[in-house]
C-alpha atoms as a PDB file:
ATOM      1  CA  UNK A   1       0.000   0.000   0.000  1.00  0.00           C
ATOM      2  CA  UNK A   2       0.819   3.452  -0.413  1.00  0.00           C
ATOM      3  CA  UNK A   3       2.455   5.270   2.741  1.00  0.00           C
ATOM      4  CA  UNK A   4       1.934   8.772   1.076  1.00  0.00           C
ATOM      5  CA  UNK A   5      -1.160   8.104  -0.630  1.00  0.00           C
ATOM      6  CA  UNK A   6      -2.871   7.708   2.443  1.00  0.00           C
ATOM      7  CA  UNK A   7      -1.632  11.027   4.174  1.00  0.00           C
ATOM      8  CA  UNK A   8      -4.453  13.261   4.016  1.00  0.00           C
ATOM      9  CA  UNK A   9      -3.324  17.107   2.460  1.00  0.00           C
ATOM     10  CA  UNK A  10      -4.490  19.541   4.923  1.00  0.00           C
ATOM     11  CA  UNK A  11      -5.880  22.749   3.287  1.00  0.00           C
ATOM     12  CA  UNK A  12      -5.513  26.535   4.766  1.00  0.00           C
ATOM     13  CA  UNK A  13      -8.746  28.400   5.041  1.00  0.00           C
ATOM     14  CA  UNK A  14      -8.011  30.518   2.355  1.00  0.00           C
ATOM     15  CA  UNK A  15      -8.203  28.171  -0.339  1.00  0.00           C
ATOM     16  CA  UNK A  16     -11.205  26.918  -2.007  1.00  0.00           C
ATOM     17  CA  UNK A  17     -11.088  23.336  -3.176  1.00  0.00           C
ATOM     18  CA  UNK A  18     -13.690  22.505  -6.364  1.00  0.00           C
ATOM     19  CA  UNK A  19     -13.920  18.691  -7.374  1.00  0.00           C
ATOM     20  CA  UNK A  20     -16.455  17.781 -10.332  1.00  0.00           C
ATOM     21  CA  UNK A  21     -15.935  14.051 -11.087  1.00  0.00           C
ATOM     22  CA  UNK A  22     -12.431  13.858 -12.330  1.00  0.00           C
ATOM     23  CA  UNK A  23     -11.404  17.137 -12.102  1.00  0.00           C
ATOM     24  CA  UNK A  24      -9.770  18.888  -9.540  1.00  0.00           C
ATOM     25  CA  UNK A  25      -9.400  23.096  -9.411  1.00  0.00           C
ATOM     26  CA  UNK A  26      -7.809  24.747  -6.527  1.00  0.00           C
ATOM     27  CA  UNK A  27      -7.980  28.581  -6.075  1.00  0.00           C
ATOM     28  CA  UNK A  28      -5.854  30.745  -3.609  1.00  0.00           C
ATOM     29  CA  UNK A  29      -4.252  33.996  -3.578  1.00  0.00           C
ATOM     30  CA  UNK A  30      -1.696  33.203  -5.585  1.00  0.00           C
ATOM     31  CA  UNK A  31      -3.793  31.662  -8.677  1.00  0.00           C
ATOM     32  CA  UNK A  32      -5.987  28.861  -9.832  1.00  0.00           C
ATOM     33  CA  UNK A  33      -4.417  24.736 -10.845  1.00  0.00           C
ATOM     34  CA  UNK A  34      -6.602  22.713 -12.270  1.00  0.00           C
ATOM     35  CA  UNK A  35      -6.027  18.908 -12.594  1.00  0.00           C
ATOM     36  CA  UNK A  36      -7.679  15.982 -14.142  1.00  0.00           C
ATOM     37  CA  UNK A  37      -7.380  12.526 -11.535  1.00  0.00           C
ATOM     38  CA  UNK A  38      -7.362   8.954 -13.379  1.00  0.00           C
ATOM     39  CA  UNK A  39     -10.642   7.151 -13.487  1.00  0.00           C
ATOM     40  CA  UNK A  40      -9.472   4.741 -10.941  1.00  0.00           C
ATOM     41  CA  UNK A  41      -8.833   7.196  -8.092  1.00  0.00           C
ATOM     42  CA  UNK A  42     -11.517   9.108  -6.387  1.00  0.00           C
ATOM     43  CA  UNK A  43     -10.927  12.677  -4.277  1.00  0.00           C
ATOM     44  CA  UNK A  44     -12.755  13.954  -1.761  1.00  0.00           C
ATOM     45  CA  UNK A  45     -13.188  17.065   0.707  1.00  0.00           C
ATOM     46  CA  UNK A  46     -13.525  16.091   4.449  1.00  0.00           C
ATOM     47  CA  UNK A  47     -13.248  18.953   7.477  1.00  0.00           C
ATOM     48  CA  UNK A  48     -10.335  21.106   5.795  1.00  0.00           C
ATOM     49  CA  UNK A  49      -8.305  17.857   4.412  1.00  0.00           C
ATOM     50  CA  UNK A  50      -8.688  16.140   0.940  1.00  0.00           C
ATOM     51  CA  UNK A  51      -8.177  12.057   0.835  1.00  0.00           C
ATOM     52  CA  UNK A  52      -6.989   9.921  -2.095  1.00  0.00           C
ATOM     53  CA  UNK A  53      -8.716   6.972  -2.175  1.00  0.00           C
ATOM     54  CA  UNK A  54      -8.023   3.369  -4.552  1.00  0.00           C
ATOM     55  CA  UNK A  55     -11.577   2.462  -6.586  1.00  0.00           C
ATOM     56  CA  UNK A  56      -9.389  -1.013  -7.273  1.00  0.00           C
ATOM     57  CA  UNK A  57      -6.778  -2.784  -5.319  1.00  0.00           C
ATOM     58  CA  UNK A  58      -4.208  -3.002  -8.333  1.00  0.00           C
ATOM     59  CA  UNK A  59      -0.413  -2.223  -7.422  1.00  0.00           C
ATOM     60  CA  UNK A  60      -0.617   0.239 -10.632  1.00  0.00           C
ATOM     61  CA  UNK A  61      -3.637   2.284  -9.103  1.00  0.00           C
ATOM     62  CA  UNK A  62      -1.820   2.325  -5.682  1.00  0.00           C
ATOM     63  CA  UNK A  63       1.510   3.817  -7.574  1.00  0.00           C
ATOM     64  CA  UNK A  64      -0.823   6.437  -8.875  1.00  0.00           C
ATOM     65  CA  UNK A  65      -2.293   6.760  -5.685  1.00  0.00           C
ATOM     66  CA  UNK A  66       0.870   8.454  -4.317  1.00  0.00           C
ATOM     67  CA  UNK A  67       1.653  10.775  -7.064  1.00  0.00           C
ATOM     68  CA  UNK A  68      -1.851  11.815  -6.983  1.00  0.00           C
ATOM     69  CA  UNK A  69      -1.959  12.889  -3.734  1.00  0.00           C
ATOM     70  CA  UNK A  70       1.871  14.477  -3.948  1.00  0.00           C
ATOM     71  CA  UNK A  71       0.500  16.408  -7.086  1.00  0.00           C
ATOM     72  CA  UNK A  72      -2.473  17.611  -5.172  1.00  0.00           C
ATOM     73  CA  UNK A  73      -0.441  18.796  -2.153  1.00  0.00           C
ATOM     74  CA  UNK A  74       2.144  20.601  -4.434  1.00  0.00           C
ATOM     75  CA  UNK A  75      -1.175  22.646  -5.784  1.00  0.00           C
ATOM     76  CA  UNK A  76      -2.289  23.529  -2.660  1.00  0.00           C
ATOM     77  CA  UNK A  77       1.273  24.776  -1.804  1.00  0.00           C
ATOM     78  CA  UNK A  78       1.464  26.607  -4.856  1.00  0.00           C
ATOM     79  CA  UNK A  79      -1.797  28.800  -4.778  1.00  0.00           C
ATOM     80  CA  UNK A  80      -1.136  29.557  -0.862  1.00  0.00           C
ATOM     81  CA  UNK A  81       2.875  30.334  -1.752  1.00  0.00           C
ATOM     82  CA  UNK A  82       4.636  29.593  -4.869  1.00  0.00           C
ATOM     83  CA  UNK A  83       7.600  27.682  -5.823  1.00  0.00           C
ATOM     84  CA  UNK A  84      10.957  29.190  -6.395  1.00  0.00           C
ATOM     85  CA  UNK A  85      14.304  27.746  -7.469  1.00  0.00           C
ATOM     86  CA  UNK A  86      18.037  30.257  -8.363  1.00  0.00           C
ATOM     87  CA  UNK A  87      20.079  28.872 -11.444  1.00  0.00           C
ATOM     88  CA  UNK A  88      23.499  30.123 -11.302  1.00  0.00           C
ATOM     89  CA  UNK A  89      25.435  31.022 -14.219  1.00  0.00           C
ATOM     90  CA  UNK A  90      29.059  31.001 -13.935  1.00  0.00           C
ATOM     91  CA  UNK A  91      31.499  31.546 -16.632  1.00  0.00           C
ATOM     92  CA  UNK A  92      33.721  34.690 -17.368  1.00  0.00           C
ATOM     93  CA  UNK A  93      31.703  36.769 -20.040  1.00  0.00           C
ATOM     94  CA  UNK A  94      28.244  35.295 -19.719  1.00  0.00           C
ATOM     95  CA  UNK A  95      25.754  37.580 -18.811  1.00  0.00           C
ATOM     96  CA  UNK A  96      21.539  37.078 -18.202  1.00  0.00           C
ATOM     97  CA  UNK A  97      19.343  39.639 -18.685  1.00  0.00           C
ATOM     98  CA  UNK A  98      15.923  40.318 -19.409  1.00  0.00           C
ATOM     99  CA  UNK A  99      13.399  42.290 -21.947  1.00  0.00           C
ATOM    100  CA  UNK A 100       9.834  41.943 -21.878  1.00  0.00           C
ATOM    101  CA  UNK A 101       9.099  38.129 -22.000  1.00  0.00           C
ATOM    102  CA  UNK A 102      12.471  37.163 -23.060  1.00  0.00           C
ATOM    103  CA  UNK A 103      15.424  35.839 -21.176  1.00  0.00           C
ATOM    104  CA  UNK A 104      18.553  36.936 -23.348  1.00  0.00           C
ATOM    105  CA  UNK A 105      21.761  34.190 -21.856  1.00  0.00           C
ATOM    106  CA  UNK A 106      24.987  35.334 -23.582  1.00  0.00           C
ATOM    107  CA  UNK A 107      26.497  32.097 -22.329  1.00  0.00           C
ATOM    108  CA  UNK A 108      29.964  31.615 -24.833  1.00  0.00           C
ATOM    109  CA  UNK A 109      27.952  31.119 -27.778  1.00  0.00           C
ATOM    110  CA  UNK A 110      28.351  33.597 -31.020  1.00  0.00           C
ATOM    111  CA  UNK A 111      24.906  34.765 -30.504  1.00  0.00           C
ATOM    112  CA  UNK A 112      22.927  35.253 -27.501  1.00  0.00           C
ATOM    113  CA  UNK A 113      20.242  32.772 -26.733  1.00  0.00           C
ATOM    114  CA  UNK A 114      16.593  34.067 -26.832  1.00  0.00           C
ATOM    115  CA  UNK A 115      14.592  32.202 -24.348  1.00  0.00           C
ATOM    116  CA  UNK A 116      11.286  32.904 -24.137  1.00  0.00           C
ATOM    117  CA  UNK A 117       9.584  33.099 -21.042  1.00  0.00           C
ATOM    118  CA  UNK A 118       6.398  30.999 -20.421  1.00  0.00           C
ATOM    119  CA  UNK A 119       2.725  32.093 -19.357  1.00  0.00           C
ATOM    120  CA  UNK A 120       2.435  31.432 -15.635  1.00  0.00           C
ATOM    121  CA  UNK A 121       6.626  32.048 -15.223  1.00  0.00           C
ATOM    122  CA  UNK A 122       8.088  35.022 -13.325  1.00  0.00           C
ATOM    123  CA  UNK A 123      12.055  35.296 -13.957  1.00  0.00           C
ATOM    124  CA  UNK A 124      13.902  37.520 -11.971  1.00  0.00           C
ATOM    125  CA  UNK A 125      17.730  38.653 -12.635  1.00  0.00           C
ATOM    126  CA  UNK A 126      19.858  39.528  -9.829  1.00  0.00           C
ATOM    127  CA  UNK A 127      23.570  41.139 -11.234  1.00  0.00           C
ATOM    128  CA  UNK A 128      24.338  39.003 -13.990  1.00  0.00           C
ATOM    129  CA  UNK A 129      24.703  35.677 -12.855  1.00  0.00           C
ATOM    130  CA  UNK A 130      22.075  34.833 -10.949  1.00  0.00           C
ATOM    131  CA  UNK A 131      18.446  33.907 -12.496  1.00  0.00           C
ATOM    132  CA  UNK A 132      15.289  33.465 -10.296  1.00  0.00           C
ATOM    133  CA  UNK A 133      12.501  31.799 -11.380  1.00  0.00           C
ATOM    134  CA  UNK A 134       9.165  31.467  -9.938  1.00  0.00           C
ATOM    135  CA  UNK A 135       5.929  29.907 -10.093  1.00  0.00           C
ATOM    136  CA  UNK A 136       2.828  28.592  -8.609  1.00  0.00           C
ATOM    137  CA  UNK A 137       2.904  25.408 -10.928  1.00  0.00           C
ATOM    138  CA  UNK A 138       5.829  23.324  -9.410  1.00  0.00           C
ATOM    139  CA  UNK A 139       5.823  20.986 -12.725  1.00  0.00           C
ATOM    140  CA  UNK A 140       5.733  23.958 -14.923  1.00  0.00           C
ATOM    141  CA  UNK A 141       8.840  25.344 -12.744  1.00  0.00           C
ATOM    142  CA  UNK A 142      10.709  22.394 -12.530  1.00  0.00           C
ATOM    143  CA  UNK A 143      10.438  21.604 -16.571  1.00  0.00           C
ATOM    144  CA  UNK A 144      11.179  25.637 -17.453  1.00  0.00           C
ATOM    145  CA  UNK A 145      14.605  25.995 -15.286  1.00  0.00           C
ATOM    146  CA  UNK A 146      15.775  22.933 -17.135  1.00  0.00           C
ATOM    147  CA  UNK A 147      15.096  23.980 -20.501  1.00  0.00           C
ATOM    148  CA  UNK A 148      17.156  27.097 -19.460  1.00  0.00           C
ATOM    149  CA  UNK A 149      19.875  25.007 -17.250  1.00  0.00           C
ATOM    150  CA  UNK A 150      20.084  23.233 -21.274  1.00  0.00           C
ATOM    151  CA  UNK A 151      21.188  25.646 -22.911  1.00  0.00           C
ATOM    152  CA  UNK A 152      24.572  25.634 -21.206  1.00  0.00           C
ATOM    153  CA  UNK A 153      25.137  22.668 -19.105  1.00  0.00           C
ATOM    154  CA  UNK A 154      27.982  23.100 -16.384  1.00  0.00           C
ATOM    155  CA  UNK A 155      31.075  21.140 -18.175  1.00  0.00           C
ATOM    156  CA  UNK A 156      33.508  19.326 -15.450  1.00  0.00           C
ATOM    157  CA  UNK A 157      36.795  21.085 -15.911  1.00  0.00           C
ATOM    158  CA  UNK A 158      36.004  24.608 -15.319  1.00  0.00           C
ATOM    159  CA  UNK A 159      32.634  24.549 -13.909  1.00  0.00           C
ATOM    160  CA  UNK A 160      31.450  26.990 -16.369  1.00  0.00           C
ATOM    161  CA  UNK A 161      28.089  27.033 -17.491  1.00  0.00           C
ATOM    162  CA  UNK A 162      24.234  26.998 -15.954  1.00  0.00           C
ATOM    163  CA  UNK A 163      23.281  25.157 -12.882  1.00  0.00           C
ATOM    164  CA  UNK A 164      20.890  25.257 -10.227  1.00  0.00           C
ATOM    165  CA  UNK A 165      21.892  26.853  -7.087  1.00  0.00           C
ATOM    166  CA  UNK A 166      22.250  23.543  -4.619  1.00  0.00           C
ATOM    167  CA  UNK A 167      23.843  21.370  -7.033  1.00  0.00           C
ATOM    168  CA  UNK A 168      27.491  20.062  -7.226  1.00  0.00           C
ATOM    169  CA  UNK A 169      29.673  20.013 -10.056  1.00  0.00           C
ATOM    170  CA  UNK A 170      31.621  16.912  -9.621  1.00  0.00           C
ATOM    171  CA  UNK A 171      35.093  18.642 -10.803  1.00  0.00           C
ATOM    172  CA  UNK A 172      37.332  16.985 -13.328  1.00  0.00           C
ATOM    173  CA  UNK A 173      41.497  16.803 -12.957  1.00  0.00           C
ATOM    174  CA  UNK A 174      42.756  18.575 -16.440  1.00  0.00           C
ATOM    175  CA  UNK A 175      45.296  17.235 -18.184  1.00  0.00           C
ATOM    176  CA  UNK A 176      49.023  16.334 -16.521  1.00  0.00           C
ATOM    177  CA  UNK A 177      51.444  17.886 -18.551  1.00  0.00           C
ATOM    178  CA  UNK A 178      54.401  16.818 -19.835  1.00  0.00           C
ATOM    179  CA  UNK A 179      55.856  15.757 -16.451  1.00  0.00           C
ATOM    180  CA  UNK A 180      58.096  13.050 -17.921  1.00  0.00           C
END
């Protein structure tokens, strides 16, 4: 069985919770997320907490079961506060900047790199290394920073390039030389 399908979500006050059938729409300051749920799960709203329950007993359904209720929870966290993650962009030269819905990254190649910034995105640059990007869809968030991480990945040897601000570059010894 599912250990984190069966957690219930608890929901702040402030957030209204609609569920018609197979679709799920949550509302908060922040926004409105809608989902659709898989035919064999079934929602429901009980005193300020929504439960994921199994319609079958198949070890598929209670894999979905899970997810489900993680992808519920990361809605409700969403329209109460919003998701952020920092990409770092290191590299002497490269410079982030941007214009309107564009993110320009001038990141070593002969042209700059137009990315364009999707509905339901906020990007923030602080100096010119440091990108913020925020959202209140986590999935939207997560698949956004690394299209832009993409477009330069951090190479082993110098550690130039774009990556996100917890990771680790696992750095690379050059060559020797010609100690003979």
């Amino acid at each position: 069985m599912s250990r984190i399908g069966k957690q219930p979500i608890p929901v702040p006050a402030d957030i209204k919770i609609d569920i018609k059938g197979q679709n799920i729409s949550v509302t908060g300051k922040n926004g409105k997320l809608e989902r659709k749920i898989l035919p064999e799960l079934e929602v429901s709203m009980k005193d300020q907490e929504i439960l994921v329950t199994n319609r079958d007993n198949s070890k598929r359904t209670n894999a979905f079961r899970g997810m489900t209720r993680s992808l519920i929870n990361n809605m409700v966290i969403g329209v109460n506060e919003g998701f952020k993650k920092t990409l770092i962009v290191e590299g002497v030269g490269y410079k982030v900047n941007t214009s309107g819905k564009k993110l320009t990254l001038n990141v070593g190649y002969s042209n700059p790199v137009e990315f364009p910034i999707p509905e339901g995105i906020t990007i923030t640059v602080n100096g010119t290394n440091t990108i913020i990007v925020e959202s209140i869809d986590k999935e939207l968030l997560g698949l956004t920073c690394a299209k832009i991480r993409e477009v330069r990945k951090p190479e082993p040897y110098k550690g130039k390039g774009i990556r996100y601000e917890d990771e680790h570059i696992v750095r690379k010894v050059g060559k020797a030389g010609a100690a003979a």
